[in-house]
C-alpha atoms as a PDB file:
ATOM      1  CA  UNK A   1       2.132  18.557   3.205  1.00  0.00           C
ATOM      2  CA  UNK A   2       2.519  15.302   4.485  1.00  0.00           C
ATOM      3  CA  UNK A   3       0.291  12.994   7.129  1.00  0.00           C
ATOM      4  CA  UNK A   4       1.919  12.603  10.261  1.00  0.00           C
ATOM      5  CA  UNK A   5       0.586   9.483  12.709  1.00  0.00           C
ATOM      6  CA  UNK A   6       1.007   9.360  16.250  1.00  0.00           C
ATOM      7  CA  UNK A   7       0.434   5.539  17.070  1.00  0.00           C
ATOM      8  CA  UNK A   8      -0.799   4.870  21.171  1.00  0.00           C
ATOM      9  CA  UNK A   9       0.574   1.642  20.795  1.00  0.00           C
ATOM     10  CA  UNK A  10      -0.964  -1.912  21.770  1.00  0.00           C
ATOM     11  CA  UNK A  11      -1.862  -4.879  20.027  1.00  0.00           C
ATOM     12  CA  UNK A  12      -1.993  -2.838  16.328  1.00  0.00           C
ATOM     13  CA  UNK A  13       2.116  -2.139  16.838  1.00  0.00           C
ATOM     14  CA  UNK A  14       2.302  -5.787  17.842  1.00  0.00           C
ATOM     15  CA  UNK A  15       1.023  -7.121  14.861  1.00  0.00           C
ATOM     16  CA  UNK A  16       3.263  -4.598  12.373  1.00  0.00           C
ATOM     17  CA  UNK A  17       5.165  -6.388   9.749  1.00  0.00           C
ATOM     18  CA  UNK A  18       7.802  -4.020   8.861  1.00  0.00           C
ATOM     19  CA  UNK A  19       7.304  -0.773  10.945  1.00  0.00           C
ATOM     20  CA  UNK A  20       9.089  -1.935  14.337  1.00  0.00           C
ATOM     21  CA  UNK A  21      12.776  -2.545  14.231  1.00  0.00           C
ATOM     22  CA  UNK A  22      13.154  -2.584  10.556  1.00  0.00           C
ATOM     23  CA  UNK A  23      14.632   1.155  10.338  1.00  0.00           C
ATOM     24  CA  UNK A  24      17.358   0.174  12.929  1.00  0.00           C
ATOM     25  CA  UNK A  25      20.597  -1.086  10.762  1.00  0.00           C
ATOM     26  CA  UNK A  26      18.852  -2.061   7.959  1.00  0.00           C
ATOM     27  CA  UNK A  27      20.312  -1.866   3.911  1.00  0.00           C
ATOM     28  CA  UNK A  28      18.710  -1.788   0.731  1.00  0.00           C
ATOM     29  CA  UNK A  29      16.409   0.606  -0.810  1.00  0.00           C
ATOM     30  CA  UNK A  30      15.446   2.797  -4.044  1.00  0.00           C
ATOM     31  CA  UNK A  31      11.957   3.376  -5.601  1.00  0.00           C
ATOM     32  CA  UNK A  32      10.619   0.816  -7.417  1.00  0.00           C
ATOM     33  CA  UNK A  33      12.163  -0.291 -10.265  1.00  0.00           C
ATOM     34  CA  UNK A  34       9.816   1.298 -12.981  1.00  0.00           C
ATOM     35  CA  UNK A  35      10.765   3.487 -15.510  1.00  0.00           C
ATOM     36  CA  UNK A  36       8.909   6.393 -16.523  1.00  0.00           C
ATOM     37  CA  UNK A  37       9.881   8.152 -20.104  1.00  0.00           C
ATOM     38  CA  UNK A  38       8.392  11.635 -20.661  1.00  0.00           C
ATOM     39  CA  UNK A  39       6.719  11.461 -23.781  1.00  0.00           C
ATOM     40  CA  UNK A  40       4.125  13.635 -25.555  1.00  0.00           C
ATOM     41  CA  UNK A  41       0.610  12.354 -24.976  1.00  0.00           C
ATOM     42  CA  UNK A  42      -2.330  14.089 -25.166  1.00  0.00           C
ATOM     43  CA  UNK A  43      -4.647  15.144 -22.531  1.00  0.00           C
ATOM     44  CA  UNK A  44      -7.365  13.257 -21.235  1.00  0.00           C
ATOM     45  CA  UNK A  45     -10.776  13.405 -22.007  1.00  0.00           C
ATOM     46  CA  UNK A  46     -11.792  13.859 -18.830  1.00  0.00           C
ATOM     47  CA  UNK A  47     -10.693  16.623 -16.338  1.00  0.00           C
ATOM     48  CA  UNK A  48      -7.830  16.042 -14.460  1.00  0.00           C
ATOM     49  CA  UNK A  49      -9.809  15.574 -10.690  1.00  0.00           C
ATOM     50  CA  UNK A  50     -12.685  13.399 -12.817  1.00  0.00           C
ATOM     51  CA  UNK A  51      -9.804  10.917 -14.140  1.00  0.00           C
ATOM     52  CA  UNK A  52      -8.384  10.016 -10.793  1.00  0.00           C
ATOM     53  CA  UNK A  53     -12.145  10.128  -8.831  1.00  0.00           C
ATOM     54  CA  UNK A  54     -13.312   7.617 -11.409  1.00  0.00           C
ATOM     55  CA  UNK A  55      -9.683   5.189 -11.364  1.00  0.00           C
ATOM     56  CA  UNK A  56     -11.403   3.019  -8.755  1.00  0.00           C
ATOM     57  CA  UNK A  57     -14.233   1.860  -9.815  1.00  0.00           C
ATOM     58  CA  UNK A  58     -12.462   1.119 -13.520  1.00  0.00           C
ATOM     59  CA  UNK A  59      -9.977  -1.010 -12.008  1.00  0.00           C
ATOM     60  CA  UNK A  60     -12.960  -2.838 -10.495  1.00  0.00           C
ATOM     61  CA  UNK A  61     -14.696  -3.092 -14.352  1.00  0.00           C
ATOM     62  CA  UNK A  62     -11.095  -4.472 -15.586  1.00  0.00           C
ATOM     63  CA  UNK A  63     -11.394  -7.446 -12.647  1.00  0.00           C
ATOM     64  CA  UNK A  64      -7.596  -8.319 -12.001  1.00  0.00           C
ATOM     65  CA  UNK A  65      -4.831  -7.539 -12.702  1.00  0.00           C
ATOM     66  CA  UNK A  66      -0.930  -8.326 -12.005  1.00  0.00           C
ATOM     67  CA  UNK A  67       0.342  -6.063  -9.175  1.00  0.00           C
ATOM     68  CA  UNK A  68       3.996  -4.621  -7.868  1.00  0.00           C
ATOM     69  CA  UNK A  69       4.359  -2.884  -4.209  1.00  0.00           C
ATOM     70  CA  UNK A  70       7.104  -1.057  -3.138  1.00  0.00           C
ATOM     71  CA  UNK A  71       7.637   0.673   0.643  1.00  0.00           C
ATOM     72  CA  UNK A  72       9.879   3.169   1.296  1.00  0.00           C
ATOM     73  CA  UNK A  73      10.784   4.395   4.576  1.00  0.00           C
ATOM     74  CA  UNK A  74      13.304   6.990   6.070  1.00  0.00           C
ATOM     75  CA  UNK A  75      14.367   7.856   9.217  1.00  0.00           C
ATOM     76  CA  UNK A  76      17.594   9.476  10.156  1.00  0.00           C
ATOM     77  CA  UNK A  77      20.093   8.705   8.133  1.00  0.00           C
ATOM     78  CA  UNK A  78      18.419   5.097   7.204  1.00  0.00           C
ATOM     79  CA  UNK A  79      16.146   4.214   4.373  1.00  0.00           C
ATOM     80  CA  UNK A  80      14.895   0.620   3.781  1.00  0.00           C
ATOM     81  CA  UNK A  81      12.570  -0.629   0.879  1.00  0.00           C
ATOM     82  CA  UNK A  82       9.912  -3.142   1.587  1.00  0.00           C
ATOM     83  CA  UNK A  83       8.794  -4.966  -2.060  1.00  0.00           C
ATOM     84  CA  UNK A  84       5.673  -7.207  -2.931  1.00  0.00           C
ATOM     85  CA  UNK A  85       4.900  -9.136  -6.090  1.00  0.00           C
ATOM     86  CA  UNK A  86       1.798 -10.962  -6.868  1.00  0.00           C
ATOM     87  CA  UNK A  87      -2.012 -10.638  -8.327  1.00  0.00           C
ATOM     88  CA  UNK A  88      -5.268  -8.736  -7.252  1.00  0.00           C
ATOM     89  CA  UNK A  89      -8.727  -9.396  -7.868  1.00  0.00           C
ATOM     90  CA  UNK A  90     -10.270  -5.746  -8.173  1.00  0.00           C
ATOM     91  CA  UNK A  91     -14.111  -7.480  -8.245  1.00  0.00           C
ATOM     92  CA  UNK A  92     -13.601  -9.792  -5.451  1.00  0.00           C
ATOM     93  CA  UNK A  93     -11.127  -7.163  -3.312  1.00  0.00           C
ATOM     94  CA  UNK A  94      -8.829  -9.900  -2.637  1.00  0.00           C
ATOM     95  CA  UNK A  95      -4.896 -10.358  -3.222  1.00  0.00           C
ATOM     96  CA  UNK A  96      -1.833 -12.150  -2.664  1.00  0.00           C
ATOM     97  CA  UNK A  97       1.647 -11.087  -2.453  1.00  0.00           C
ATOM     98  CA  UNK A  98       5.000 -12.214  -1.747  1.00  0.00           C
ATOM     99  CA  UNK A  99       6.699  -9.414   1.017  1.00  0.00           C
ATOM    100  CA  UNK A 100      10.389  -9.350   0.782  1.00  0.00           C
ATOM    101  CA  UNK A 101      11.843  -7.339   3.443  1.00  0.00           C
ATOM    102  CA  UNK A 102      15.175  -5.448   3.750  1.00  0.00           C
ATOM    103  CA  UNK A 103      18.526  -7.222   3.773  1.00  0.00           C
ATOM    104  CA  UNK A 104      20.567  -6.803   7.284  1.00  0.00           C
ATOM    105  CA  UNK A 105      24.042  -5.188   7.353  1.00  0.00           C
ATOM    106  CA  UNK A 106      25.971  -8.150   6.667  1.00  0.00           C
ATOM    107  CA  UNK A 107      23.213  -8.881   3.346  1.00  0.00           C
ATOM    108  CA  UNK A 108      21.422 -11.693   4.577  1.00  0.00           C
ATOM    109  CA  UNK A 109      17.779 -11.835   3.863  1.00  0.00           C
ATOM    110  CA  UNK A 110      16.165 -11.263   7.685  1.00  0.00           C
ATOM    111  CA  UNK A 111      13.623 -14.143   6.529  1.00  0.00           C
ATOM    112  CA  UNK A 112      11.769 -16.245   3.679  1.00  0.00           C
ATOM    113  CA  UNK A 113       9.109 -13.753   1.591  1.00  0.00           C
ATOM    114  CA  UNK A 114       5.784 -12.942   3.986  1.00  0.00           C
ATOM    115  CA  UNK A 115       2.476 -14.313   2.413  1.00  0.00           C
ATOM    116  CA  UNK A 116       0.105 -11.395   2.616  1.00  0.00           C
ATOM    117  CA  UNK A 117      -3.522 -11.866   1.705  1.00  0.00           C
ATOM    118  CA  UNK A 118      -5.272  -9.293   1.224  1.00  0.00           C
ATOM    119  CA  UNK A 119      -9.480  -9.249   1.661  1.00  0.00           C
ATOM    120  CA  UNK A 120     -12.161  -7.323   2.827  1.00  0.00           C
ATOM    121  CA  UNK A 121     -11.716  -5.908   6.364  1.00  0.00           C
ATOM    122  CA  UNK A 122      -8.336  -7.905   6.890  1.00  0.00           C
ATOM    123  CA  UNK A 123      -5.001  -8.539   6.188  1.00  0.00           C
ATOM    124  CA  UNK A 124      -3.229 -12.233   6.658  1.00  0.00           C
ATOM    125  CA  UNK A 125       0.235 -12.987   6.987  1.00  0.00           C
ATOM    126  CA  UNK A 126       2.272 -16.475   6.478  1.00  0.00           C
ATOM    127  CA  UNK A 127       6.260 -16.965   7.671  1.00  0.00           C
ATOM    128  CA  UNK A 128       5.458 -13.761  10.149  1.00  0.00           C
ATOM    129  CA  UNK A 129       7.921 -14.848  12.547  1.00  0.00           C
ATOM    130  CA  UNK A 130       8.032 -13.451  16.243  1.00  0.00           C
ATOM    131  CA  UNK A 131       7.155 -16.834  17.246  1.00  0.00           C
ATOM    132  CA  UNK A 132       4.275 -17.369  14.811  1.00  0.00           C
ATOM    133  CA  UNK A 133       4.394 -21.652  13.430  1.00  0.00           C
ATOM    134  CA  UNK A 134       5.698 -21.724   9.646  1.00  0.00           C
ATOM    135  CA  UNK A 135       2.061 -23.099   8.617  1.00  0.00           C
ATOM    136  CA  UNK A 136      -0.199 -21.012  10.727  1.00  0.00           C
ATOM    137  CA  UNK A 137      -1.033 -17.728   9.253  1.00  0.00           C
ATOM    138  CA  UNK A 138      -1.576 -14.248  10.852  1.00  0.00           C
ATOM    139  CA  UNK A 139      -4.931 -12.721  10.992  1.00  0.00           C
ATOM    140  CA  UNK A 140      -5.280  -8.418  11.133  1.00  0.00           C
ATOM    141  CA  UNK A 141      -8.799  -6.475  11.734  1.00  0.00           C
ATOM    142  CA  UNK A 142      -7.550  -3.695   9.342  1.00  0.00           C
ATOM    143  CA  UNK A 143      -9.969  -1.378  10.617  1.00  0.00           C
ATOM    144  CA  UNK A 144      -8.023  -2.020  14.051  1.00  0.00           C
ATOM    145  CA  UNK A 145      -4.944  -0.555  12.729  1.00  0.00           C
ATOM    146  CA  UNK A 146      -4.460   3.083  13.139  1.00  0.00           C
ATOM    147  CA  UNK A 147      -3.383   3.637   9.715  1.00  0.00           C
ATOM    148  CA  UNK A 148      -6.451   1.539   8.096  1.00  0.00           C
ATOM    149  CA  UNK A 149      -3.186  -0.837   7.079  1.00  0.00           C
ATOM    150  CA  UNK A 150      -2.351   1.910   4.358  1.00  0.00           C
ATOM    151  CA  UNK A 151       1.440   0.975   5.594  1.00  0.00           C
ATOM    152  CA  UNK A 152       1.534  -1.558   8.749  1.00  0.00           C
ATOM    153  CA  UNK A 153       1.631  -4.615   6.286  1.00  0.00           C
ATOM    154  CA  UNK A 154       4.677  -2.978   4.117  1.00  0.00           C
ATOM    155  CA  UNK A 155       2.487  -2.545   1.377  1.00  0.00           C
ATOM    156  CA  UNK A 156      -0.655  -0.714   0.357  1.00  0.00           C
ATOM    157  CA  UNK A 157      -3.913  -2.715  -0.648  1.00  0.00           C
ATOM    158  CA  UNK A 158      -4.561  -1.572  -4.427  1.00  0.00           C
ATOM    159  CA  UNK A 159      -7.810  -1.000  -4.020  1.00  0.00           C
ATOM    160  CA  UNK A 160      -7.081   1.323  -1.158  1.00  0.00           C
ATOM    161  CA  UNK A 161      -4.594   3.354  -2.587  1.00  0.00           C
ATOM    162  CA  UNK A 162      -7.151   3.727  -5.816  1.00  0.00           C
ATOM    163  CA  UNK A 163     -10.009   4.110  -3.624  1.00  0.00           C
ATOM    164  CA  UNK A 164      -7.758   7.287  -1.516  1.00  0.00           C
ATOM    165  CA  UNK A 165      -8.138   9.211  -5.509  1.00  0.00           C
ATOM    166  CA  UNK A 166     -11.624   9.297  -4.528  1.00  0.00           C
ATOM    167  CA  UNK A 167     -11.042  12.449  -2.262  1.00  0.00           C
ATOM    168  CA  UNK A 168      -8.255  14.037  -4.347  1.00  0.00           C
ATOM    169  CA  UNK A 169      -8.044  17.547  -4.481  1.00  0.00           C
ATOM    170  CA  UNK A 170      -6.068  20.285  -6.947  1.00  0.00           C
ATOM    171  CA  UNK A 171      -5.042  17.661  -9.619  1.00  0.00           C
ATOM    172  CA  UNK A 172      -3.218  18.830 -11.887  1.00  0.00           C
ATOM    173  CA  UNK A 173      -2.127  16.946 -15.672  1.00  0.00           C
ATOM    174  CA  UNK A 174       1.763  17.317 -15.435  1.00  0.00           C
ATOM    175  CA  UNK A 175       2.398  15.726 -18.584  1.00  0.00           C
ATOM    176  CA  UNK A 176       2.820  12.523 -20.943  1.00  0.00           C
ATOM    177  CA  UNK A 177       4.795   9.396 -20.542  1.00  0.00           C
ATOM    178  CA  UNK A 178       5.502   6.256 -20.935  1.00  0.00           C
ATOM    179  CA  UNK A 179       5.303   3.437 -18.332  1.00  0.00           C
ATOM    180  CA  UNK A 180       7.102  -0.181 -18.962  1.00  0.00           C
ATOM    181  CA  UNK A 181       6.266   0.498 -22.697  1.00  0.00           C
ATOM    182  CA  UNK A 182       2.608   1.919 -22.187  1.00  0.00           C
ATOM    183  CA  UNK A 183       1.604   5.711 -22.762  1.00  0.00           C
ATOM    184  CA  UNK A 184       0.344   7.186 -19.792  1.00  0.00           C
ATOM    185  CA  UNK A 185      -1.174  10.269 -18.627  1.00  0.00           C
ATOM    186  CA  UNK A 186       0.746  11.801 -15.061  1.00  0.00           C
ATOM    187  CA  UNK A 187      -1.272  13.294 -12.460  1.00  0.00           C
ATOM    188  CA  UNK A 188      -0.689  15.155  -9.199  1.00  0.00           C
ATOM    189  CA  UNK A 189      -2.523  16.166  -6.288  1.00  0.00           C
ATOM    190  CA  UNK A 190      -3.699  15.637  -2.364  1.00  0.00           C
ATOM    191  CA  UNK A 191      -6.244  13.324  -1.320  1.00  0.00           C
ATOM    192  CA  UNK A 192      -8.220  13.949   1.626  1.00  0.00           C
ATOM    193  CA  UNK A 193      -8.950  10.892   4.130  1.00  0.00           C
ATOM    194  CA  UNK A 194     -11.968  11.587   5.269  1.00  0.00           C
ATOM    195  CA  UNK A 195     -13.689  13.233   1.723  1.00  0.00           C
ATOM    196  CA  UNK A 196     -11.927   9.429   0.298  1.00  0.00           C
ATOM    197  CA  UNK A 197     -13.581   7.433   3.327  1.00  0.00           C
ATOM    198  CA  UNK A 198     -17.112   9.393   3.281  1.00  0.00           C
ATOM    199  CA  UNK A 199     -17.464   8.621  -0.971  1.00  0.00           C
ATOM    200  CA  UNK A 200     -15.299   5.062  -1.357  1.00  0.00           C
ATOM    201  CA  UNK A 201     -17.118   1.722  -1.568  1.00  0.00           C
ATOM    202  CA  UNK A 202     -17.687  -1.434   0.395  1.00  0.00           C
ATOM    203  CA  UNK A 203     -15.648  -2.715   3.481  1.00  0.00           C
ATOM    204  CA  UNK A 204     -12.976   0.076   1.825  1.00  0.00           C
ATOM    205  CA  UNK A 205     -15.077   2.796   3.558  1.00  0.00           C
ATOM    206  CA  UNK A 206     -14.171   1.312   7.095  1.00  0.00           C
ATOM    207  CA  UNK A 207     -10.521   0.801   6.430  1.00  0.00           C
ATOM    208  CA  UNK A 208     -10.080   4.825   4.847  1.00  0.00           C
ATOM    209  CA  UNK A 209     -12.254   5.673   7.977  1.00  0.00           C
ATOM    210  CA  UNK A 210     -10.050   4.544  10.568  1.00  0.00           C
ATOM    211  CA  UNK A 211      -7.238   5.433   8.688  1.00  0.00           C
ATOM    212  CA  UNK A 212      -8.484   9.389   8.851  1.00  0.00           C
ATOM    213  CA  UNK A 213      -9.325   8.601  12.604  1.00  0.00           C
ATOM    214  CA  UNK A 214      -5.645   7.623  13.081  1.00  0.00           C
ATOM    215  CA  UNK A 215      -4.011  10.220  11.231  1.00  0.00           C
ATOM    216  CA  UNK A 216      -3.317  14.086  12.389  1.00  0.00           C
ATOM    217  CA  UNK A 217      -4.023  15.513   9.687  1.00  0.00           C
ATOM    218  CA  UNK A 218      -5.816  13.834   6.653  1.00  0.00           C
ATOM    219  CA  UNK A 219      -4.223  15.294   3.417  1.00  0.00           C
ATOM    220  CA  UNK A 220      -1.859  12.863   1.665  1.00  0.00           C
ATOM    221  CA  UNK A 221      -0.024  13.413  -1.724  1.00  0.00           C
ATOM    222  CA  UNK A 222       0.027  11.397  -4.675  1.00  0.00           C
ATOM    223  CA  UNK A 223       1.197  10.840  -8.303  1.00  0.00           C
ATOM    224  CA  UNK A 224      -1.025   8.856 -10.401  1.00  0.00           C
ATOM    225  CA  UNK A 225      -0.228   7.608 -13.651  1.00  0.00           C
ATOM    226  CA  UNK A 226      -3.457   6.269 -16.000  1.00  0.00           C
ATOM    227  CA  UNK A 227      -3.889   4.595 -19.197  1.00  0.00           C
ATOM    228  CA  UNK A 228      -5.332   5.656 -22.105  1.00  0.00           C
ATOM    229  CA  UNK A 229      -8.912   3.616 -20.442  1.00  0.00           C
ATOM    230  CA  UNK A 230      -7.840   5.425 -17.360  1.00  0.00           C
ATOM    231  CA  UNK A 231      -6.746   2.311 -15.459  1.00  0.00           C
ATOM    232  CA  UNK A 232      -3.926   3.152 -12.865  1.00  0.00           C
ATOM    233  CA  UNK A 233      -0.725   1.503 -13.580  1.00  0.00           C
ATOM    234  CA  UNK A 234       1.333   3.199 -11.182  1.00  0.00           C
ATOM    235  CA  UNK A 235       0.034   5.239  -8.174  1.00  0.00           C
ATOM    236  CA  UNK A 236       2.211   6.796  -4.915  1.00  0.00           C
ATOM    237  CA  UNK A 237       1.673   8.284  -1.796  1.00  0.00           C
ATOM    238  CA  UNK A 238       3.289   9.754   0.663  1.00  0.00           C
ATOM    239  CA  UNK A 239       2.792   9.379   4.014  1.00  0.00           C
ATOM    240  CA  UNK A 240       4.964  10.672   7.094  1.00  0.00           C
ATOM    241  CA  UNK A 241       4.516   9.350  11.372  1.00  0.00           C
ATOM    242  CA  UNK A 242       5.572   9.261  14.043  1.00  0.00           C
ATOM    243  CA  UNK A 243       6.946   6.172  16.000  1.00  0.00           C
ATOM    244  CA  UNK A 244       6.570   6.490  19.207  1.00  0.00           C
ATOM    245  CA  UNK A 245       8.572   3.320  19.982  1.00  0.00           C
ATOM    246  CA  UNK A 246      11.729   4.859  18.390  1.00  0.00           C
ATOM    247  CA  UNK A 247      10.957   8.054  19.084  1.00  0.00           C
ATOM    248  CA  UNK A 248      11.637   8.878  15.311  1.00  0.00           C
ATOM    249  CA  UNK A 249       9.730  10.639  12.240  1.00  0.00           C
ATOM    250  CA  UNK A 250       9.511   7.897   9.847  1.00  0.00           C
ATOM    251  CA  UNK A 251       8.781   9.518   6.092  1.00  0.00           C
ATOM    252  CA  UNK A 252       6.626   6.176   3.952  1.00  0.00           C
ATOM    253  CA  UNK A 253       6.228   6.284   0.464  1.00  0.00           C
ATOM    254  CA  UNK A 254       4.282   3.003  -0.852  1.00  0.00           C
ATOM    255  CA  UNK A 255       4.156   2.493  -4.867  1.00  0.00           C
ATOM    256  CA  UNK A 256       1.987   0.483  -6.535  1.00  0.00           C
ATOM    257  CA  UNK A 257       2.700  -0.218 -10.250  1.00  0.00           C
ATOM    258  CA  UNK A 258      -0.511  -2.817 -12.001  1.00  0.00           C
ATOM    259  CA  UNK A 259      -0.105  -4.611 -15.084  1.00  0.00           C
ATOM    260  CA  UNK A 260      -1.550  -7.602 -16.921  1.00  0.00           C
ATOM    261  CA  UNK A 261      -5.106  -6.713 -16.486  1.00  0.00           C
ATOM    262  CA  UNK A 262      -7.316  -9.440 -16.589  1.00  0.00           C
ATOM    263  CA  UNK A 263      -4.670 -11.996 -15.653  1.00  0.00           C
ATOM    264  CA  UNK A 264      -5.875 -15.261 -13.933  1.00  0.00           C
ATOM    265  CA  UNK A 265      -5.881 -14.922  -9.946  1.00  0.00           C
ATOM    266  CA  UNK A 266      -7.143 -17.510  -7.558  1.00  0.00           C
ATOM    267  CA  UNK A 267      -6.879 -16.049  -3.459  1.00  0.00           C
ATOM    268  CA  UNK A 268      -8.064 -18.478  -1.450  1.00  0.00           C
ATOM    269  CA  UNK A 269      -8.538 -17.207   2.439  1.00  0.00           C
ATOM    270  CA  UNK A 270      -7.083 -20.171   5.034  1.00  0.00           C
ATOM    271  CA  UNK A 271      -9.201 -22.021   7.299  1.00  0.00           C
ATOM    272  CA  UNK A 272     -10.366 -20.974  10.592  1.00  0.00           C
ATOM    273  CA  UNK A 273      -7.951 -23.957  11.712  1.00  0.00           C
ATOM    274  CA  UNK A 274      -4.738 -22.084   9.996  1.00  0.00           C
ATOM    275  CA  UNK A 275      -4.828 -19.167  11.745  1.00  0.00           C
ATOM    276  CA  UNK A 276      -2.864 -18.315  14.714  1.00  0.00           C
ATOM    277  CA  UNK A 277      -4.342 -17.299  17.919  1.00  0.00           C
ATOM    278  CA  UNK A 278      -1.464 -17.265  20.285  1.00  0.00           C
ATOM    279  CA  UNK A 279       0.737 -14.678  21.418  1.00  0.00           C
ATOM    280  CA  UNK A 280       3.631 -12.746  18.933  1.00  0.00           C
ATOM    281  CA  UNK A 281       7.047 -11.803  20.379  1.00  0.00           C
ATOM    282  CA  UNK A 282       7.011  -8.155  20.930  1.00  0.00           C
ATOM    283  CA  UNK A 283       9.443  -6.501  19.177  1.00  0.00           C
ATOM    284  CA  UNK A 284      10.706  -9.090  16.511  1.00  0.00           C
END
């Protein structure tokens, strides 16, 4: 089963990075990039269900960690893939990455790489466009967003996507592998929204909570993929809405693959005088 969202529209849509227009004419696309070898490993220590319900809060003992995002969208007959790159500090809950999104028809970029910081209760975006200054940045209420920002920012906050294990139900072990040369163990299962939003932590709690608000039904599936300390190094969900503004199902599925844990990261939120307060161009 997949989570269908029925947006009502206003200022949330507004502020969308990828989710308006983007599926219109758009090329480019696949999964990310990162290859997963079957391989005999053995089974966890832990239960399947206790491996994923505890991958949170060890990502927050390991502290940081490199980080790749990819979102995948379909519609029609279009499909367009929205990738990130950067770092995330588990401890702090803040991150930075570099959005690239979709090439046009003719295989021009549509713009520079977004600037997404990600932090506590928002979500800020540099070289946004739709009449936003090159050096002012972007400021989103994530708990204003009807999906919690699980997809409106073209990429999943890692924290988020390992805090949504937190209400997963009917894992199963599927097998061994091996992930960009590490052994890993391969779950599968559905996580519940609002068991994920009741348990998770912090500012987290909010965001999951108005994410099961805005969705019609709050079961999501997922493949998660843990070490041998049962850190996530690749998770996916899927997700599946409706956009009212194209009148379209959209079908999302948002990867996030983690490496380098414990790699330096310095996020540093912008100034009060940075941020943009005027108004963005509807429907660039």
């Amino acid at each position: 089963m997949v989570v269908r969202q029925q947006y009502a529209g206003g200022g949330a849509l507004a502020l969308a990075v990828v989710l308006a227009g983007l599926l219109a004419g758009c090329a480019g696309g696949g999964a990310l990039g990162t290859p997963v070898d079957a391989v005999p490993v053995p089974l966890a220590p832990d239960a399947p269900a206790d491996a994923v319900h505890r991958a949170a809060a060890r990502l927050v003992r390991a502290g940081t960690a490199r980080t790749r995002t990819a979102m995948d969208m379909a519609t029609g007959g279009t499909r367009v893939t929205i990738r990130g790159e950067g770092v995330y500090d588990f401890a702090r809950r803040l991150g930075e990455l570099r959005v690239v999104l979709p090439q046009d028809p003719t295989g021009a970029s549509r713009q520079q790489p977004i600037v997404e910081l990600l932090a506590p209760g928002a979500l800020y975006m540099k070289n946004r466009g739709a009449g936003v200054p090159a050096d002012k940045w972007v400021r989103v209420d994530t708990k204003s967003v009807a999906d919690g920002n699980l997809v409106t920012g073209g990429a999943t906050d890692p924290l988020a996507a390992a805090e949504l294990l937190r209400g997963a139900r009917g894992v199963r072990y599927v097998g061994g592998a091996r992930l960009d040369g590490v052994p890993v163990r391969h779950y599968r299962g559905t996580t519940d929204l609002v068991r994920a939003a009741a348990v998770a932590s912090g500012e987290t709690r909010r965001v999951l909570a108005a994410a099961a608000r805005g969705f019609s039904t709050s079961e999501v599936p997922f493949d998660a993929y843990l070490d041998e300390q049962g850190l996530v190094r690749k998770l996916r969900h899927r997700f599946s809405f409706v956009n009212e503004r194209h009148a379209r199902a959209v079908a999302v599925a948002s990867t996030v693959v983690l490496s380098g844990f414990g790699a330096p990261v310095d996020v540093r939120l912008p100034d009060a005088a940075d941020i943009y307060a005027g108004k963005i161009a509807e429907g660039a």
